[in-house]
N, C-alpha and C. Protein backbone atom coordinates (compact mmCIF):
# COMPACT_ATOMS: atom_id res chain seq x y z
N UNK A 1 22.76 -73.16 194.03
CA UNK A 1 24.15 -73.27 194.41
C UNK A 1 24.98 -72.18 193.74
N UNK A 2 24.69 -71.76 192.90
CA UNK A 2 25.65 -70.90 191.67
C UNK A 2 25.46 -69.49 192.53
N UNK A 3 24.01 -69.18 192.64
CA UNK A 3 23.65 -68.12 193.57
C UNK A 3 24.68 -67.70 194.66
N UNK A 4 24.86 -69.07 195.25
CA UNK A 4 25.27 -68.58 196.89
C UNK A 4 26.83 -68.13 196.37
N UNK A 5 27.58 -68.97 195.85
CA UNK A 5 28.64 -69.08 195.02
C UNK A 5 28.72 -67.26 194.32
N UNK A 6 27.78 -67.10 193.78
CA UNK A 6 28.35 -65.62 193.02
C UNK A 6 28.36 -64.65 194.20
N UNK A 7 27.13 -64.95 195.28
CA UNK A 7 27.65 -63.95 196.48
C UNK A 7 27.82 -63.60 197.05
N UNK A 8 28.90 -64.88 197.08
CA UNK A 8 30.20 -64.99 198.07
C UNK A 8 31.12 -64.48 197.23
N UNK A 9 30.94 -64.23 195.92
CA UNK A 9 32.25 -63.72 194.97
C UNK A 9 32.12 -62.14 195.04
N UNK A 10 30.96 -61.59 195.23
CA UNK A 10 30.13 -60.10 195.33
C UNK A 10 30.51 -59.74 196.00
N UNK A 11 30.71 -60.13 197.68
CA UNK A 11 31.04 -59.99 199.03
C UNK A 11 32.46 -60.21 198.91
N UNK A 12 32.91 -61.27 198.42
CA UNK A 12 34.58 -60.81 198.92
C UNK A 12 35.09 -59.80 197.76
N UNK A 13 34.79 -59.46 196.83
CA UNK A 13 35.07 -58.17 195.80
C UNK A 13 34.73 -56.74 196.66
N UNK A 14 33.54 -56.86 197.47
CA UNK A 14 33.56 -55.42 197.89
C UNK A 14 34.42 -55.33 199.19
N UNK A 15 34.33 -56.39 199.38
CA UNK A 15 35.46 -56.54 200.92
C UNK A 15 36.98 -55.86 200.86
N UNK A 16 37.48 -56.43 199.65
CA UNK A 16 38.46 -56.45 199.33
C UNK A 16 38.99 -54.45 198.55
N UNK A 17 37.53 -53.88 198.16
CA UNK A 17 37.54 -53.00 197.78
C UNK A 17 37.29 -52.14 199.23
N UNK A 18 36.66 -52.28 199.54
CA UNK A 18 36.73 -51.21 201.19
C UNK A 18 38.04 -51.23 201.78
N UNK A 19 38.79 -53.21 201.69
CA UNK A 19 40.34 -52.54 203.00
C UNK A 19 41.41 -51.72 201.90
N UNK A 20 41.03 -51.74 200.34
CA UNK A 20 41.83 -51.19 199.62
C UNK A 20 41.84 -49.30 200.24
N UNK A 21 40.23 -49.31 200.60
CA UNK A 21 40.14 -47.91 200.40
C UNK A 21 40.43 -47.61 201.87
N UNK A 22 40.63 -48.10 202.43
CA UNK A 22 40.87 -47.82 204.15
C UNK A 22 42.42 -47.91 203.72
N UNK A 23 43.34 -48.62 203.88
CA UNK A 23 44.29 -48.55 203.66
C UNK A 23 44.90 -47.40 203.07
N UNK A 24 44.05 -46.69 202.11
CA UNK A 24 44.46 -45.20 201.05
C UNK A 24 44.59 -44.35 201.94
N UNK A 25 43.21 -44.49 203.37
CA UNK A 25 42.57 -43.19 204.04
C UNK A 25 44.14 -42.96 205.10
N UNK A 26 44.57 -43.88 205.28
CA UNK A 26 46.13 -43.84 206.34
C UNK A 26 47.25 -43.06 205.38
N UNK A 27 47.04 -43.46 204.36
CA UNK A 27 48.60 -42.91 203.68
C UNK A 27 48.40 -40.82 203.54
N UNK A 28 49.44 -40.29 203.91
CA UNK A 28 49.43 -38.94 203.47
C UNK A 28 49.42 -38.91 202.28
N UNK A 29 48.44 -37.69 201.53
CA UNK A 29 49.03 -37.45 200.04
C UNK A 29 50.41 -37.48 199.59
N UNK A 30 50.44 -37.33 198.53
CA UNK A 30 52.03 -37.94 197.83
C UNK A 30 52.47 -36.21 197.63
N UNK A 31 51.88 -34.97 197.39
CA UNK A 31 52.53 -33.88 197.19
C UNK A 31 52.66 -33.04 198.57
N UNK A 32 52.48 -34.20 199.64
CA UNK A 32 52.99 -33.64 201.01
C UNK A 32 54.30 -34.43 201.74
N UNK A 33 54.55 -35.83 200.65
CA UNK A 33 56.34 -36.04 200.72
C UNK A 33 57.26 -35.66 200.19
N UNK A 34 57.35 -34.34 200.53
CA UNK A 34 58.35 -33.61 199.38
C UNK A 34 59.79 -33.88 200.33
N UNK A 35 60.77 -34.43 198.95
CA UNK A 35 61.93 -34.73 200.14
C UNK A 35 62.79 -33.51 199.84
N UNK A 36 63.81 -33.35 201.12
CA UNK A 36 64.76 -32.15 201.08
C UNK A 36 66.07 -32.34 200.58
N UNK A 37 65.99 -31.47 199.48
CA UNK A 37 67.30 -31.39 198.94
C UNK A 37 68.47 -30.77 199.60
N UNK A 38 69.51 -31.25 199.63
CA UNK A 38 71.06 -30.80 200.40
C UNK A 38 72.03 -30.68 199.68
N UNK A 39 72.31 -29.48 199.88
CA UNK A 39 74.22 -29.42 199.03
C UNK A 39 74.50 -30.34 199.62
N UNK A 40 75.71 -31.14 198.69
CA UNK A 40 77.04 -31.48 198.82
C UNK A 40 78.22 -30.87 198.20
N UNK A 41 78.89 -31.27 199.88
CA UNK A 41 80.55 -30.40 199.51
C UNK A 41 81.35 -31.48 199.51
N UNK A 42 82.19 -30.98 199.27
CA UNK A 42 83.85 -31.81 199.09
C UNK A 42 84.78 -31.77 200.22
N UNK A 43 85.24 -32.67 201.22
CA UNK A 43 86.12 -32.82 201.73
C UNK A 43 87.37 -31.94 201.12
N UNK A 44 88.21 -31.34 201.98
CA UNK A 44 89.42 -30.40 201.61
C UNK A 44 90.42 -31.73 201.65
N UNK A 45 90.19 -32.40 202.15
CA UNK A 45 91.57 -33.41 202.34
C UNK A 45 91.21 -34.64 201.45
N UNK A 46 90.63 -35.62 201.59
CA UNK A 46 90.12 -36.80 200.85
C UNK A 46 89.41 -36.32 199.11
N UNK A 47 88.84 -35.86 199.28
CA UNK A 47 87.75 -35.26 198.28
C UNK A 47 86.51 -35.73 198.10
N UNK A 48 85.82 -36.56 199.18
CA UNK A 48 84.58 -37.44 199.00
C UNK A 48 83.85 -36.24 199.67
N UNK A 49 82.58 -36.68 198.14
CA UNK A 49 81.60 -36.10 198.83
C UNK A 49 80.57 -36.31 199.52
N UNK A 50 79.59 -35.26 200.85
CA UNK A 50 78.80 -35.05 201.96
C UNK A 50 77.78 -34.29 202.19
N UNK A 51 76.90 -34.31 202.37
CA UNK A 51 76.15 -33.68 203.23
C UNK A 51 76.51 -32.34 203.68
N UNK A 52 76.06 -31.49 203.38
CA UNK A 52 76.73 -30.19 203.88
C UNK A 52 76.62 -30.39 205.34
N UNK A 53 75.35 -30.79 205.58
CA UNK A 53 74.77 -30.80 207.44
C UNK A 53 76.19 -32.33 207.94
N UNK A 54 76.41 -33.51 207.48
CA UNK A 54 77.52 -33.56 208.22
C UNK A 54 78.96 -33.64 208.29
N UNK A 55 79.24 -32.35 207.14
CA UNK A 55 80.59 -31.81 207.41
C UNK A 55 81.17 -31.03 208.16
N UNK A 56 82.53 -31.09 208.70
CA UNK A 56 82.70 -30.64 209.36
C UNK A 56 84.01 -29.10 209.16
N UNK A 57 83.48 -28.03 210.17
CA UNK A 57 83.46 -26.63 208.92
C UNK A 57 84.67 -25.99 209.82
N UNK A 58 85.89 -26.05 209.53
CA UNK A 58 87.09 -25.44 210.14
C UNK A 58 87.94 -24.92 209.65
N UNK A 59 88.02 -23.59 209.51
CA UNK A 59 89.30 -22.45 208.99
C UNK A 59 88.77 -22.13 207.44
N UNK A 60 87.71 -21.98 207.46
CA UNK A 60 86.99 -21.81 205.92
C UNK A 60 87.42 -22.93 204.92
N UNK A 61 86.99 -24.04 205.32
CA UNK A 61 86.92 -25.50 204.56
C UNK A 61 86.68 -26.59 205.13
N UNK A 62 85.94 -27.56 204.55
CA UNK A 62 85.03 -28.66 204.90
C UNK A 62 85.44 -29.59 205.10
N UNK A 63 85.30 -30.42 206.11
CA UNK A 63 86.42 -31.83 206.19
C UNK A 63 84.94 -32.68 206.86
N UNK A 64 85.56 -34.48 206.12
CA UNK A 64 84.10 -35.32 206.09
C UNK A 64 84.12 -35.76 207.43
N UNK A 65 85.62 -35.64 208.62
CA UNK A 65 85.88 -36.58 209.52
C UNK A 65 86.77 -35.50 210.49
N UNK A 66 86.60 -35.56 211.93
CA UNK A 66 87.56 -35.13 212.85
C UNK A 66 88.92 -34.89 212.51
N UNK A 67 89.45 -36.69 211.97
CA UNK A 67 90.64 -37.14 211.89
C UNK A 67 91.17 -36.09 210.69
N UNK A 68 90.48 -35.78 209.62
CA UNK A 68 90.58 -34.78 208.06
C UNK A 68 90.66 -33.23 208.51
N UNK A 69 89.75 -33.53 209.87
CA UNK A 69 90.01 -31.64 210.41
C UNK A 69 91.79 -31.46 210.63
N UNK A 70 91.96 -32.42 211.53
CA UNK A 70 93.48 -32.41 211.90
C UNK A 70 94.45 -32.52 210.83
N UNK A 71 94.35 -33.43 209.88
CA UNK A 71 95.36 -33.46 209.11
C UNK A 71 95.22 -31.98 208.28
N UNK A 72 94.12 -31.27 207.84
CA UNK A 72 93.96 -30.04 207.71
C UNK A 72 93.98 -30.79 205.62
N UNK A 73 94.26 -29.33 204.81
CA UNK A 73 93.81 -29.52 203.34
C UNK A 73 95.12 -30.28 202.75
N UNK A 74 95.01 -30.85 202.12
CA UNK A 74 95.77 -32.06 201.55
C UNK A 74 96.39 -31.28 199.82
């Protein structure tokens, strides 16, 4: 009885070690998530800062919102 008992404990240990290693084989390496760094600028009117990519760029200065383009630099 102890027999069958240890391997069934043998078998679910390597079981458990194969979906570990299958699971690894899906993930990309970790020095191929390199994340991208972005300036941030300053709103001319409010002063919060953005994303360079979504500010918005009118008369040589940065505004966070349409509405901040119009009112223009504060």
């Amino acid at each position: 009885m102890i027999k069958i008992l240890l391997l069934i404990a043998v078998g679910f240990v390597v079981w458990a070690l194969f979906r570990s290693y299958l699971r690894t084989l899906n993930k990309p390496p970790v020095s191929t998530r390199e994340s991208v760094v972005e300036d941030m600028v300053k709103c001319a009117h409010c002063g919060v800062n953005l994303p360079r990519s979504e500010a918005i760029y009118s008369g040589g200065e940065l505004f966070c919102s349409p509405e901040h383009q119009k009112l223009g630099k504060k």
